[in-house]
Structure formats: C-alpha cells, structure tokens
C-alpha atoms as a PDB file:
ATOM      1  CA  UNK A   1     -54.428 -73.767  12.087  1.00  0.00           C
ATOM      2  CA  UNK A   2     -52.571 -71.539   9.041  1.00  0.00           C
ATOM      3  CA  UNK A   3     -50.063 -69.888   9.743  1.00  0.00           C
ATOM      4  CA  UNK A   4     -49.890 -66.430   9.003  1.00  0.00           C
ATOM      5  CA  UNK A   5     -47.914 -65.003   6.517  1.00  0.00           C
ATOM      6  CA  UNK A   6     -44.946 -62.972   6.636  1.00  0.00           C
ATOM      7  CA  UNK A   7     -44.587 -59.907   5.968  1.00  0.00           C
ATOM      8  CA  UNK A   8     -41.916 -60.527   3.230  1.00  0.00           C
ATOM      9  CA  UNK A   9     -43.496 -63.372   1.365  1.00  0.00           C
ATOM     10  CA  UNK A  10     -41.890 -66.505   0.877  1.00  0.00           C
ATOM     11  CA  UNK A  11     -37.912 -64.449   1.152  1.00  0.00           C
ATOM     12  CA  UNK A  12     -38.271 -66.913   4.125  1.00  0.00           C
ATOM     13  CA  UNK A  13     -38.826 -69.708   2.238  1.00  0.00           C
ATOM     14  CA  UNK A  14     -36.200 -69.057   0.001  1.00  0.00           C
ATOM     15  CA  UNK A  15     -33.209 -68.354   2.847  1.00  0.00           C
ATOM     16  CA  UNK A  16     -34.401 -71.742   4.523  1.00  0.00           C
ATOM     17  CA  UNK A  17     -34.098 -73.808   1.431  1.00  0.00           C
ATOM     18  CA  UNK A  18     -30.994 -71.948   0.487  1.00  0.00           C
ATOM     19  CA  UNK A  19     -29.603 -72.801   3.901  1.00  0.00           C
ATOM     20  CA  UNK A  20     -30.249 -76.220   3.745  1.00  0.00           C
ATOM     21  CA  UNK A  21     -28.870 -76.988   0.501  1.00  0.00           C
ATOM     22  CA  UNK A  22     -25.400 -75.181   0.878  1.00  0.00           C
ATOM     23  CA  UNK A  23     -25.339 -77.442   4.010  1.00  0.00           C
ATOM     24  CA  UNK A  24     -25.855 -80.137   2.092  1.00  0.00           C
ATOM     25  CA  UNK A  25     -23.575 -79.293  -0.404  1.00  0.00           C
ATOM     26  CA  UNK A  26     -20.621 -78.191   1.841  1.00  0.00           C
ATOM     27  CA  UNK A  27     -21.353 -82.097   4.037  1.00  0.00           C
ATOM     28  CA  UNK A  28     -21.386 -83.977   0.242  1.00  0.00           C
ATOM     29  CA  UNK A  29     -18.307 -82.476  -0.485  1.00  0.00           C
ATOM     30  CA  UNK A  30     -16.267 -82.898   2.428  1.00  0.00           C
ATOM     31  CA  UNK A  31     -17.938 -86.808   2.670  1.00  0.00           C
ATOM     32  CA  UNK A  32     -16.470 -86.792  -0.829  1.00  0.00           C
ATOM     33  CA  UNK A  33     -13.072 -85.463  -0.431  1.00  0.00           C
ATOM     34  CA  UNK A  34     -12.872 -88.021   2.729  1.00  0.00           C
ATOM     35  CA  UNK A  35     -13.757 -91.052   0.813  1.00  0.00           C
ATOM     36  CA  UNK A  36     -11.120 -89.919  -2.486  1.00  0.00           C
ATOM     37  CA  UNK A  37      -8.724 -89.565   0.962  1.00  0.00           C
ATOM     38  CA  UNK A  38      -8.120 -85.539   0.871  1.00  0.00           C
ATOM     39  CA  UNK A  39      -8.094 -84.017   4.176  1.00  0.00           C
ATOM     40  CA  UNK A  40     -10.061 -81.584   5.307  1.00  0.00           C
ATOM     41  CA  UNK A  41      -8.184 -78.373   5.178  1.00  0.00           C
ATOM     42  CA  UNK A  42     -11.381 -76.485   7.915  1.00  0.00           C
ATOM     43  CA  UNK A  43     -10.870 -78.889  10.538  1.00  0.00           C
ATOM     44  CA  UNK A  44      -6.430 -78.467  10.163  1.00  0.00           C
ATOM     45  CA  UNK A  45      -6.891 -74.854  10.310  1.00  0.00           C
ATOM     46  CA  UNK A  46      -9.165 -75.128  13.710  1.00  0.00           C
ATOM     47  CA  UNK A  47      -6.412 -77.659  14.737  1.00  0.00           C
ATOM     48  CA  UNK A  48      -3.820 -75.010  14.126  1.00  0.00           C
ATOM     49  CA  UNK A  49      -5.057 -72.137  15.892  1.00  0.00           C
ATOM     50  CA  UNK A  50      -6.056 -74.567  19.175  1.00  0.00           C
ATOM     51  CA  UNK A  51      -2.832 -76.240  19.484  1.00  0.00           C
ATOM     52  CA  UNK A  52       0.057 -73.639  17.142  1.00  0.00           C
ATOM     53  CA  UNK A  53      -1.320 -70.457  17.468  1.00  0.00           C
ATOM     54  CA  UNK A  54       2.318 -68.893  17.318  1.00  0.00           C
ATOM     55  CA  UNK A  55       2.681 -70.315  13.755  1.00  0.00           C
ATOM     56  CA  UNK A  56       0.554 -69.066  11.118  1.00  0.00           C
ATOM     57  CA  UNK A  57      -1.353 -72.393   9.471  1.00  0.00           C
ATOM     58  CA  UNK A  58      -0.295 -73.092   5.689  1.00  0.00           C
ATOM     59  CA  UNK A  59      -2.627 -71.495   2.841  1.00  0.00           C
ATOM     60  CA  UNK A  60      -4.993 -74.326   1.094  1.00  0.00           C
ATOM     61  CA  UNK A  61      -2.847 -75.040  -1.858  1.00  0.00           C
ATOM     62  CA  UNK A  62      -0.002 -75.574   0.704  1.00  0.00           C
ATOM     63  CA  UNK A  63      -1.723 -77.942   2.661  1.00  0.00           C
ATOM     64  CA  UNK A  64      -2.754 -80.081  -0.082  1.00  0.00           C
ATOM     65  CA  UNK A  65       0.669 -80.369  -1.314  1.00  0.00           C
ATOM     66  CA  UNK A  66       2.163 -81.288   1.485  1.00  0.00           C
ATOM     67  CA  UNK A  67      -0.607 -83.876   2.127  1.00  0.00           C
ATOM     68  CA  UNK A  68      -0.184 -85.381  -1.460  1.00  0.00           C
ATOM     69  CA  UNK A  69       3.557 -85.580  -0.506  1.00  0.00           C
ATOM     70  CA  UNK A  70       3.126 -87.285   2.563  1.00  0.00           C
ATOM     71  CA  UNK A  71       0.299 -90.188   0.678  1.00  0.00           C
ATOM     72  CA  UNK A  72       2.143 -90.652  -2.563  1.00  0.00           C
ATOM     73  CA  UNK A  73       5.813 -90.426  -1.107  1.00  0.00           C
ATOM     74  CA  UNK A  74       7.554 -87.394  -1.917  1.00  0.00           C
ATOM     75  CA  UNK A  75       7.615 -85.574  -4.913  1.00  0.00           C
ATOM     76  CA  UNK A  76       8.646 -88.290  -7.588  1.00  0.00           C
ATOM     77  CA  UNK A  77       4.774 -88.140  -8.685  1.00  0.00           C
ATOM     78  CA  UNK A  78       2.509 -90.677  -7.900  1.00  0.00           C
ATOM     79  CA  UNK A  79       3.922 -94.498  -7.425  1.00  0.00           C
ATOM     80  CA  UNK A  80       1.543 -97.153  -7.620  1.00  0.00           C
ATOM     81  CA  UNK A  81       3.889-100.062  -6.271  1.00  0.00           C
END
C-alpha cells in the first residue's frame, strides 16, 4: 500500500538524508583521525566531565598539542628514529 504523503513534501526526505550523511561524515572522520593516530577530542571531553569535573577540560587546539607532544616526544618536532 502507498503511503500517504506529507503534508510538507519531501522536507522529510531531505532531513533524513541530511541526517544520515552528516552521520556518516562525522563516523568517516573520526575512523580517519583514529587510523592517522589523533585522538578523539569528544570522547576526552566526556572523559573529563565523568571523572575531573572540578577541572575545566583543555580547548581542542590544547588537546592536540599536548597529544602530539606526548607521540612525537616533546617539543623538538617530530623524530623519526
């Protein structure tokens, strides 16, 4: 059986595929970012309020410092060997 349609045409349509492909987008990039070995800065700031939430977590550009520091060993730039 059709189903009816909505009162506001395929606006719907639209929001569901729009939906679904900043999903997708959002999941590719963080599956990215994992593989290239960033962290992912969401998931610290959950981890921050949960188990800190006296300290205030570290903006974005902070974090990724800091992470870069702690993978590449200190702030001498990056050392292959």
């Amino acid at each position: 059986m059709p189903r009816p349609a909505s009162p506001s045409g395929g606006a719907d349509l639209f929001c569901a595929c729009r939906d679904a492909l900043t999903r997708w987008g959002r999941d590719a990039r963080r599956t990215a970012g994992l593989m290239v070995g960033q962290p992912d800065y969401d998931a610290y700031v959950a981890h921050a309020a949960a188990t800190h939430p006296d300290q205030a977590p570290l903006d974005r550009t902070a974090f990724f410092r800091l992470h870069e520091q702690r993978r590449f060993g200190g702030a001498g730039g990056f050392r292959c060997c």
